[in-house]
N, C-alpha and C. Protein backbone atom coordinates (compact mmCIF):
# COMPACT_ATOMS: atom_id res chain seq x y z
N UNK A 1 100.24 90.72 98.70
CA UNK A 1 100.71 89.69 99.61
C UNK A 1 100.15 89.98 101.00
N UNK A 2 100.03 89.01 102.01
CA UNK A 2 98.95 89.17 102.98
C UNK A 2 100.64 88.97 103.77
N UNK A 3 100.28 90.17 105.24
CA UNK A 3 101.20 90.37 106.05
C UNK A 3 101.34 88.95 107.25
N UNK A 4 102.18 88.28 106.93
CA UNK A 4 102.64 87.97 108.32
C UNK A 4 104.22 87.73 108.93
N UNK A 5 104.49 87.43 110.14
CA UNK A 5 105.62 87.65 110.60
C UNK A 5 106.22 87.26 109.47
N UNK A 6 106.40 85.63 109.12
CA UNK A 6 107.11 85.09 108.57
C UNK A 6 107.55 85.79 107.19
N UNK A 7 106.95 86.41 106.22
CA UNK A 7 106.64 87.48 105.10
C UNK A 7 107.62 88.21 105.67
N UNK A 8 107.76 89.03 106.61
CA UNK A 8 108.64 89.88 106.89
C UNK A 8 110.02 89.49 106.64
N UNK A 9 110.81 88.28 107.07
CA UNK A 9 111.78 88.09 107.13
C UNK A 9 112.22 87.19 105.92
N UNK A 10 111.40 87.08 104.85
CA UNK A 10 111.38 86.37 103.57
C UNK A 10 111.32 87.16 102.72
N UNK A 11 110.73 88.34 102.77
CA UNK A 11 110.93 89.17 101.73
C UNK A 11 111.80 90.53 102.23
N UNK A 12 112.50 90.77 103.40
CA UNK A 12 113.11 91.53 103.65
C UNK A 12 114.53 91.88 102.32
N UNK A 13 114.88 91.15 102.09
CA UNK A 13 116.27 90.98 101.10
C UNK A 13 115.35 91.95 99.32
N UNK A 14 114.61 91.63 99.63
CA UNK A 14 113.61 92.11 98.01
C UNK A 14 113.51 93.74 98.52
N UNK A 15 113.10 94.09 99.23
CA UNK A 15 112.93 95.45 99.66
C UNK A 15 114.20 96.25 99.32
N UNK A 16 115.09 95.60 100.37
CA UNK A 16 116.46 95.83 100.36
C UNK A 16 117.03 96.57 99.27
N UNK A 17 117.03 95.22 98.28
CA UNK A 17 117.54 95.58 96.56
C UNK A 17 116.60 96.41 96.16
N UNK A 18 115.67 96.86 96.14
CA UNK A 18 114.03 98.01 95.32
C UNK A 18 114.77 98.53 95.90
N UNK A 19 115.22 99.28 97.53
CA UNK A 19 115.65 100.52 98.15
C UNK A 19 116.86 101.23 97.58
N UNK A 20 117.97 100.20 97.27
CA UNK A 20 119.41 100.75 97.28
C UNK A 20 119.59 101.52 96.41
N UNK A 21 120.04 102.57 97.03
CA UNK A 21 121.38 102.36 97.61
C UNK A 21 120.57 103.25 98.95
N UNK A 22 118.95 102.91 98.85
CA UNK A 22 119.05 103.93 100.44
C UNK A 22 118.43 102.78 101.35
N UNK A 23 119.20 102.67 102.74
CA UNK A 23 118.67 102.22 104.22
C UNK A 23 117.06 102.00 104.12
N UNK A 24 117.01 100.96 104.81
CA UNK A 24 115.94 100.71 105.50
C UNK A 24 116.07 101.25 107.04
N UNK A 25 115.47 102.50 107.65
CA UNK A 25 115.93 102.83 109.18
C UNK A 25 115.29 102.36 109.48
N UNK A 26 113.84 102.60 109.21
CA UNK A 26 112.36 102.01 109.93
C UNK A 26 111.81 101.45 109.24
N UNK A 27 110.87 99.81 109.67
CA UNK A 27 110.12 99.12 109.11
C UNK A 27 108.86 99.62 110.19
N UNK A 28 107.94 100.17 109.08
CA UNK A 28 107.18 100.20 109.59
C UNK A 28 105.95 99.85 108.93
N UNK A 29 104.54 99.13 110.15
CA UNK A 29 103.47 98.33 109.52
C UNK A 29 102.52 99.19 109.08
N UNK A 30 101.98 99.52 108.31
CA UNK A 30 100.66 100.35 107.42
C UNK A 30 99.59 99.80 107.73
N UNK A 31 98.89 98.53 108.17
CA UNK A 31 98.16 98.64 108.27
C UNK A 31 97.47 97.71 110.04
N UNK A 32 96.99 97.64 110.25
CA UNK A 32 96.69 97.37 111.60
C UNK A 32 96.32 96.00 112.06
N UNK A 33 96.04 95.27 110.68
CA UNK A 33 95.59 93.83 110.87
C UNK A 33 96.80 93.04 110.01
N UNK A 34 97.07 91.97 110.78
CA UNK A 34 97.61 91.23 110.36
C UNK A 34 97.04 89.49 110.03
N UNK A 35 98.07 88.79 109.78
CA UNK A 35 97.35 86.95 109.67
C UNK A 35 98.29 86.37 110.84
N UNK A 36 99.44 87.12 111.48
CA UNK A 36 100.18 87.09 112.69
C UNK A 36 99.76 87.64 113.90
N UNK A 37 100.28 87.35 115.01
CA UNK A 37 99.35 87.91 116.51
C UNK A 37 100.69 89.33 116.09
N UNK A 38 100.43 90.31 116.55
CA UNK A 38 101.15 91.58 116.94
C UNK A 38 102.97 90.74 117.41
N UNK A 39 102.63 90.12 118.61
CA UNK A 39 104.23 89.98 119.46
C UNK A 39 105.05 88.71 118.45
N UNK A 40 104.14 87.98 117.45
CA UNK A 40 105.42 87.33 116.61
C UNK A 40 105.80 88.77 115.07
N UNK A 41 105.01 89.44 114.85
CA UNK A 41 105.76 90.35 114.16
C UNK A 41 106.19 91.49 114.67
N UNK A 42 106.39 91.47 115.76
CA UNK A 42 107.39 92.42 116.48
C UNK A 42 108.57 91.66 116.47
N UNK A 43 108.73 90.28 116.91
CA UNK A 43 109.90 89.85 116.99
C UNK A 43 110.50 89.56 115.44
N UNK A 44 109.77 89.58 114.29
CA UNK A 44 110.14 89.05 113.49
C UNK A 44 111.42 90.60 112.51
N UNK A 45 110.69 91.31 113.13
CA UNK A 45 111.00 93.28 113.13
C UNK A 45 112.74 93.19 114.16
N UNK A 46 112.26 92.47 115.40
CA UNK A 46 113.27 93.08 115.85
C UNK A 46 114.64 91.95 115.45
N UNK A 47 113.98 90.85 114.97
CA UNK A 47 115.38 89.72 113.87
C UNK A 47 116.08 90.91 113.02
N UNK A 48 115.22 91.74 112.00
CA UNK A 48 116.03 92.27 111.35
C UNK A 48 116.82 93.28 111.66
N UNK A 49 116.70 94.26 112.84
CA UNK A 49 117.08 94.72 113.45
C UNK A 49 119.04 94.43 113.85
N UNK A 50 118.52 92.93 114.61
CA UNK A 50 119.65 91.79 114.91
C UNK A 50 120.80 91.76 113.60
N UNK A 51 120.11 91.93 112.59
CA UNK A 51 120.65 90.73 111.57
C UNK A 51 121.42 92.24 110.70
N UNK A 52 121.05 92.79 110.54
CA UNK A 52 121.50 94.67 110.36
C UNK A 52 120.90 94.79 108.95
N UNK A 53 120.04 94.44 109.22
CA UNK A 53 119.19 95.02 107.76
C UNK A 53 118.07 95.61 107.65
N UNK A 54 117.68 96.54 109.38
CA UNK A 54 117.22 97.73 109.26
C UNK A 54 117.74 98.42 110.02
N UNK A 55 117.41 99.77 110.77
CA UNK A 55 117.92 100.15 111.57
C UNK A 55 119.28 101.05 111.39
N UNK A 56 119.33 102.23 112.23
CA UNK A 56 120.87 102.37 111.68
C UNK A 56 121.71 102.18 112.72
């Protein structure tokens, strides 16, 4: 799947369930290019943040 903001916050819930029963603390990006500018998938990072489904 090709990274962009929107991807982030659509497949966040799928991760989630693969992880449990362990936290997501840090989302972090692997690779350096995206199909998003950098500052909409930062914000799309710091939604989940907001929303408590990363982060501790």
């Amino acid at each position: 799947m090709f990274r962009t903001a929107s991807n982030i916050l659509k497949t966040i819930d799928q991760r989630i369930e693969a992880l449990t029963p362990y936290p997501i603390d840090l989302y972090q990006v692997h690779q350096p290019w995206g199909y998003s500018n950098e500052k909409a998938e930062m914000e799309a990072m710091a939604k989940l943040v907001e929303e408590k489904k990363t982060g501790i």
